[in-house]
Protein backbone atom coordinates (compact mmCIF):
# COMPACT_ATOMS: atom_id res chain seq x y z
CA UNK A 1 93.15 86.20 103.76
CA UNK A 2 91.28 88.17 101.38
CA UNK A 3 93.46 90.10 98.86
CA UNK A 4 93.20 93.98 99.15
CA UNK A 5 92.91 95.89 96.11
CA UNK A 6 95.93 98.48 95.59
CA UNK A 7 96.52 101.75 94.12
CA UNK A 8 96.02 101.14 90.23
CA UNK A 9 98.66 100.81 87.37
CA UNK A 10 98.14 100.77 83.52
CA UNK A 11 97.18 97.62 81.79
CA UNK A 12 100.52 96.26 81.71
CA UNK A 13 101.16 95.66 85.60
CA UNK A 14 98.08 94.21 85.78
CA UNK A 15 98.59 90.45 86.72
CA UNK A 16 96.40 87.99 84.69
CA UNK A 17 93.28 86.55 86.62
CA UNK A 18 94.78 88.62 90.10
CA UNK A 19 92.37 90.76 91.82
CA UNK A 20 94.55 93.32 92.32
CA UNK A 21 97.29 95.19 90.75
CA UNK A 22 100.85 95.69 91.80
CA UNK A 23 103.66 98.62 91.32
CA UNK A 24 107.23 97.71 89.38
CA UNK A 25 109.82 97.02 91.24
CA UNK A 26 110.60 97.86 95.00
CA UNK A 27 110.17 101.26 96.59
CA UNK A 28 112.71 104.14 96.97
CA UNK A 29 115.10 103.98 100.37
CA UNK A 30 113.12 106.93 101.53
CA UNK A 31 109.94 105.24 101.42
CA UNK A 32 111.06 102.28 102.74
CA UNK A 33 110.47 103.60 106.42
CA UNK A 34 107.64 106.46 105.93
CA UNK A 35 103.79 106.75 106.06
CA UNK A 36 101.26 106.74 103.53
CA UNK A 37 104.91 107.37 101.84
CA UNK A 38 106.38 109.81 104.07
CA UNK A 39 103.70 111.36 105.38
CA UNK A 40 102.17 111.25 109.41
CA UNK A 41 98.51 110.31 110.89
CA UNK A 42 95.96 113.43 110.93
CA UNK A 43 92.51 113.65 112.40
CA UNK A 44 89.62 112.91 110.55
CA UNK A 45 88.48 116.01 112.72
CA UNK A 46 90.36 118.19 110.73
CA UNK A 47 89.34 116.33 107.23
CA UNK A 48 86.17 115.05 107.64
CA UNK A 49 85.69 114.93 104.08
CA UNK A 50 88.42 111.94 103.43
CA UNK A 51 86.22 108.90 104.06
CA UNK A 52 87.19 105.15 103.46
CA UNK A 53 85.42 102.87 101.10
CA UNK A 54 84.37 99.25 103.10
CA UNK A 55 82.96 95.84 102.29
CA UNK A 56 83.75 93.36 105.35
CA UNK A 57 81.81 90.91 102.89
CA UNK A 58 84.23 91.41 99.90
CA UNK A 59 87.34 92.39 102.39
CA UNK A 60 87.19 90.92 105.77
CA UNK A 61 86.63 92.74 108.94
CA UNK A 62 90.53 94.00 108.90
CA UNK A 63 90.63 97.53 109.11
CA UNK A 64 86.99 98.14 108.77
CA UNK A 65 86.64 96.15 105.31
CA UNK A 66 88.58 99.11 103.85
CA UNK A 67 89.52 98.83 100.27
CA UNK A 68 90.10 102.48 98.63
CA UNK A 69 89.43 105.95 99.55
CA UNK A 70 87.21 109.00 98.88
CA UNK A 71 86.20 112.02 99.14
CA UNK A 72 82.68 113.71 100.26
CA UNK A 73 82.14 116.78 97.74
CA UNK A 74 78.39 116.74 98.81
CA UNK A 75 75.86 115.74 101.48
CA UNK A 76 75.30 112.34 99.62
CA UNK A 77 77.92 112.51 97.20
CA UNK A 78 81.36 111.02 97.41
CA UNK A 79 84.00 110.74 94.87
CA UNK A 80 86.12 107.93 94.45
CA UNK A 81 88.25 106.00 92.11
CA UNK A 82 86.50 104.09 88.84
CA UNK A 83 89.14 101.55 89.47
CA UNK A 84 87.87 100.44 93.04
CA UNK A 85 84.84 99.53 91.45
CA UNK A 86 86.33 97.63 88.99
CA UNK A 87 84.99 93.62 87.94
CA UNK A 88 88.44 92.74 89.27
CA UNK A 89 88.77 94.07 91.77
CA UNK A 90 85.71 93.63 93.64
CA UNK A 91 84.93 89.64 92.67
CA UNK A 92 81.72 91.34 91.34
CA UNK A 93 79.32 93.93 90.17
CA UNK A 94 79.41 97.07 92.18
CA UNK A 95 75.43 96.36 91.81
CA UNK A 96 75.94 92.91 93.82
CA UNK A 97 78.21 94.40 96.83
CA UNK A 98 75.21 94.47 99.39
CA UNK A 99 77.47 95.91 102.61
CA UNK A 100 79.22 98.89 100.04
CA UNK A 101 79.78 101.55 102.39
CA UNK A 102 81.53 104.53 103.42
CA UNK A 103 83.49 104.63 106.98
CA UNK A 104 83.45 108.49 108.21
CA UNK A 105 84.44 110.76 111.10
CA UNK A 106 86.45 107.25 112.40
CA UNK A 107 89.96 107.84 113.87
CA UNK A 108 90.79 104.51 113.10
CA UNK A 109 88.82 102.28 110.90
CA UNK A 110 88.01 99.35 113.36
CA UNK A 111 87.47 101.89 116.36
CA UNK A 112 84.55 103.21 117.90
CA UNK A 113 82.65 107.16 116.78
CA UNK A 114 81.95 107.96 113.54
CA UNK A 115 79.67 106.38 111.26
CA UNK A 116 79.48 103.72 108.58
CA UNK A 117 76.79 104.82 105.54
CA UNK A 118 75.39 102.63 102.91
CA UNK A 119 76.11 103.37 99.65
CA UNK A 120 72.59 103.41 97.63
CA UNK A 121 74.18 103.98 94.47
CA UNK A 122 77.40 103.96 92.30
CA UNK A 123 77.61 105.88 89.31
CA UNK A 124 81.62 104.79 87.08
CA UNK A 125 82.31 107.04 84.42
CA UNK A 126 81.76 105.45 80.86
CA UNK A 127 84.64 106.86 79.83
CA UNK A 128 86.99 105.09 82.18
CA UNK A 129 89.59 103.06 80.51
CA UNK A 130 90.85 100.28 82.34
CA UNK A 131 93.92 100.13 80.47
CA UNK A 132 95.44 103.35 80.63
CA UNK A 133 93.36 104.37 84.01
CA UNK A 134 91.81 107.42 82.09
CA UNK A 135 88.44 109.28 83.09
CA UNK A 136 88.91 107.32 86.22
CA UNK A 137 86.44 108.40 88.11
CA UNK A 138 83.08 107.10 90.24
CA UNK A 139 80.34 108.85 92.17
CA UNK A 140 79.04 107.10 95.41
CA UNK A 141 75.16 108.07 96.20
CA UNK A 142 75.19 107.86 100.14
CA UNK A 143 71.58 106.29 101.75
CA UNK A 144 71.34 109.28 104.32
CA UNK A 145 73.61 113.14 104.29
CA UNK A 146 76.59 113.45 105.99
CA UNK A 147 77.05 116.82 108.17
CA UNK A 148 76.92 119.75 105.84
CA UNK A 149 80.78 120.60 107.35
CA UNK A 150 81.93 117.53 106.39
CA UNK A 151 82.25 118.27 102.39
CA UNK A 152 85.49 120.03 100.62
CA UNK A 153 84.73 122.41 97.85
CA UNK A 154 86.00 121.06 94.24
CA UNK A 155 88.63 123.24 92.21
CA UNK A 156 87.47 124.28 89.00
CA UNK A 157 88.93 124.71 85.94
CA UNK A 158 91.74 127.84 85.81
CA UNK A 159 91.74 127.86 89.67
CA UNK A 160 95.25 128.52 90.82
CA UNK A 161 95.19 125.29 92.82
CA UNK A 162 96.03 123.77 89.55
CA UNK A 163 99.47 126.05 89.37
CA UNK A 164 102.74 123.91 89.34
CA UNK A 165 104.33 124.15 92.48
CA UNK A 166 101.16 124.63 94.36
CA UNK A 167 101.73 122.30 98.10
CA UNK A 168 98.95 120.16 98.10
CA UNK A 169 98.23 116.99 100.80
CA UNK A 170 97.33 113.75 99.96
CA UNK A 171 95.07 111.39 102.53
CA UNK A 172 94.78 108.22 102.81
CA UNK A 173 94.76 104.75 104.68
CA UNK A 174 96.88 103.14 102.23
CA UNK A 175 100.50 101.22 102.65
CA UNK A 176 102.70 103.24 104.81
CA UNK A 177 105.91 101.26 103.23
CA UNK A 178 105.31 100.42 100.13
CA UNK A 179 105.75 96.64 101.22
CA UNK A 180 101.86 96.01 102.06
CA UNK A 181 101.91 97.82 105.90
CA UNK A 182 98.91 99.04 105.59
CA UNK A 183 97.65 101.64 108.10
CA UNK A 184 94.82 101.57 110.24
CA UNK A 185 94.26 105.45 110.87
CA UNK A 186 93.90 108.06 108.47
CA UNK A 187 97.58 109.38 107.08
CA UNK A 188 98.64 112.29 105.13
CA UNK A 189 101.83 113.51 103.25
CA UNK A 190 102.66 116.64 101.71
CA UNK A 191 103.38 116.96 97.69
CA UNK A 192 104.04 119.75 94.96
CA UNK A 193 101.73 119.61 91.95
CA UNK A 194 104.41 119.19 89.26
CA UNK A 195 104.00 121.20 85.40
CA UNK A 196 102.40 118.61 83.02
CA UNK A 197 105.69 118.46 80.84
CA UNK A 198 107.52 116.93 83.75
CA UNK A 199 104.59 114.40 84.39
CA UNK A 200 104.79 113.49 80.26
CA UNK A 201 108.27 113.29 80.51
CA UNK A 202 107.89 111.04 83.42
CA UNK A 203 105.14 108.19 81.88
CA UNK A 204 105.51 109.02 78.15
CA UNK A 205 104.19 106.05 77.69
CA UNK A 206 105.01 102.06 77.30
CA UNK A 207 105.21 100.34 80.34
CA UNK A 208 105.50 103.31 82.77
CA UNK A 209 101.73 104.59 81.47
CA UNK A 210 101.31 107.37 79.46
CA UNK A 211 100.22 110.92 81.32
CA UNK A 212 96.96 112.47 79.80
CA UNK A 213 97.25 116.47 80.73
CA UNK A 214 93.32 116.97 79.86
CA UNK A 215 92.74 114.09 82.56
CA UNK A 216 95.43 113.66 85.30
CA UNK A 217 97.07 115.40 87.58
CA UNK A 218 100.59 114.91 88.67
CA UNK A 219 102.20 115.63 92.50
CA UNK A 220 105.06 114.29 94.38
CA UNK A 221 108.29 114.93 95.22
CA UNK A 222 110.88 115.14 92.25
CA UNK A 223 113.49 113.23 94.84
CA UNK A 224 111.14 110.49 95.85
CA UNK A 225 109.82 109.78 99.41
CA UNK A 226 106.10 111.22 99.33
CA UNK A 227 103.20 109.83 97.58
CA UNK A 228 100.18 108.15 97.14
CA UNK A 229 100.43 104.09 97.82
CA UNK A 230 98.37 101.16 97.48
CA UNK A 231 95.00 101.07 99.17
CA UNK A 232 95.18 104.94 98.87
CA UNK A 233 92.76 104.87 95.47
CA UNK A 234 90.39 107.13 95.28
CA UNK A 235 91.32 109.39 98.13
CA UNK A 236 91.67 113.63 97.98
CA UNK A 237 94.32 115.50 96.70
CA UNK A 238 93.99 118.69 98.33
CA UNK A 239 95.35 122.48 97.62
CA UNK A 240 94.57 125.96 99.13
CA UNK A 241 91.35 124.29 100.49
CA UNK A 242 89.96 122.99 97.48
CA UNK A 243 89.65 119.34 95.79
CA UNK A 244 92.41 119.02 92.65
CA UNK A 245 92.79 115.35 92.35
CA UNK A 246 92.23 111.53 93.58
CA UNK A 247 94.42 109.07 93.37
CA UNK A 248 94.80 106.95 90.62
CA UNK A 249 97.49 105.49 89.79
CA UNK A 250 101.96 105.82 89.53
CA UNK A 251 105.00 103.42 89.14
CA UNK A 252 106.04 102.21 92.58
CA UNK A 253 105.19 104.21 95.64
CA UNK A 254 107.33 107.65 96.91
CA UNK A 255 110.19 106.53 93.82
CA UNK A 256 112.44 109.11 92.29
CA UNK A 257 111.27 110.17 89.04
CA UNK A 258 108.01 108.59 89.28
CA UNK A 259 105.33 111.08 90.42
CA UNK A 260 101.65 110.06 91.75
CA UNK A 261 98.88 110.66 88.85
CA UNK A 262 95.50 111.85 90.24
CA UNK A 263 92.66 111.95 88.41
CA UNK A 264 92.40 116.01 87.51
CA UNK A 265 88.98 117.22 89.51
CA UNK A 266 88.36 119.87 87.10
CA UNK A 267 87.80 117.26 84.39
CA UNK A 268 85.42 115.13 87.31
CA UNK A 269 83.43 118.28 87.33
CA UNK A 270 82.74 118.16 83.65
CA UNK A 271 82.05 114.64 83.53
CA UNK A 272 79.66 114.53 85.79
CA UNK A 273 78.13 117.72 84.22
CA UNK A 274 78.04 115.64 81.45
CA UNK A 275 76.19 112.50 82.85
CA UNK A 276 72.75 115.19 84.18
């Protein structure tokens, strides 16, 4: 059974040799029975921006040969985790996954409508850092355009999406438990984007990962019981109507105390200014 790649951690929960990484400890009580954590299935209808990353080749035909998530900020252009491309994670160069493609407008990943596009190009941020999950960011290059209503404007820096407190939803097709039930139709949950002192205060570093303000994004739920969980990398973090994060990366899944860290959009924005 091939091994799914999950939603990653810093350098130190990273197993040696494994292919994937894997959250501390077991989930909160509240997450132990929720979706995507506690969250419920939405229709692709309503987001057709939140696609799903595939390679049956690399993944199996399970669930479409989904692996991570992302999110379609242009015609051809979808943003996604630097992580899911990783070495590691893949069993090879992004350069030597032939069937790379992006699963969108699909209810459920191994159902009928939709459509599956080839990827013609992948573009990882050279500043990602694999070991504290920095900068993590890649651009997908799509072979033909998705519908021009199927891309989600990207929030800038100073927009008032950014403002702690601001309700934002996070998408995904991710674990639903936090115990590898992975779901087969897109899910979403609800979160507050939390103030960047309470993030710091929550991964100051060491083994929980340290929180980069000028980089990352923090949302949850300060009790626990909705968040981002593995298979859920790369996907949108959405507020008033506008792109703020993608996942990234946390400690455990929905756990009190321990917030989901997106990589901050605004930042993506200037990166990829960076790279023309």
């Amino acid at each position: 059974m091939p091994r799914l790649p999950v939603r990653a951690l810093p350098a130190a929960f990273v197993l040696a040799g494994a292919a994937a990484v894997i959250p501390v400890g077991p989930p909160s009580l509240a997450a132990a029975d929720s979706i995507i954590v506690g969250g419920k299935p939405v229709s692709v209808a309503d987001s057709p921006w939140a696609v799903a990353l595939s390679s049956r080749d690399r993944f199996g035909g399970t669930r479409g040969g989904q692996f991570c998530g992302g999110v379609a900020v242009g015609p051809t252009k979808v943003l996604t985790a630097a992580h899911c491309l990783r070495e590691d994670v893949l069993g090879t160069d992004v350069s030597e996954v032939r069937d790379l493609r992006v699963i969108a407008g699909r209810d459920e990943l191994s159902g009928p409508g939709g459509q599956e596009i080839p990827v013609r190009s992948a573009w990882v941020n050279p500043g990602y850092d694999p070991h504290t999950n920095a900068a993590d960011l890649a651009v997908l290059t799509l072979s033909r355009a998705l519908p021009a209503n199927s891309v989600i404007p990207m929030a800038g820096a100073g927009s008032t999406a950014y403002e702690p407190g601001t309700a934002a939803t996070v998408y995904g097709w991710g674990d639903t438990t936090g115990y590898g039930a992975y779901a087969s139709g897109l899910r979403a949950t609800t979160v507050r984007v939390l103030p960047d002192t309470e993030c710091a205060h929550a991964y100051p570093g060491g083994s929980q990962g340290a929180y980069d303000a000028s980089s990352m994004l923090c949302a949850g739920d300060p009790a626990g019981g909705r968040d981002a969980c593995q298979g859920d990398s790369g996907g949108p973090l959405v507020a008033r109507g506008r792109l703020v994060g993608l996942v990234s990366w946390g400690s455990g899944c929905g756990s009190p105390g321990s917030p989901g860290v997106y990589t901050r959009v605004s930042a993506a924005i200037r990166w990829m200014a960076d790279r023309n």
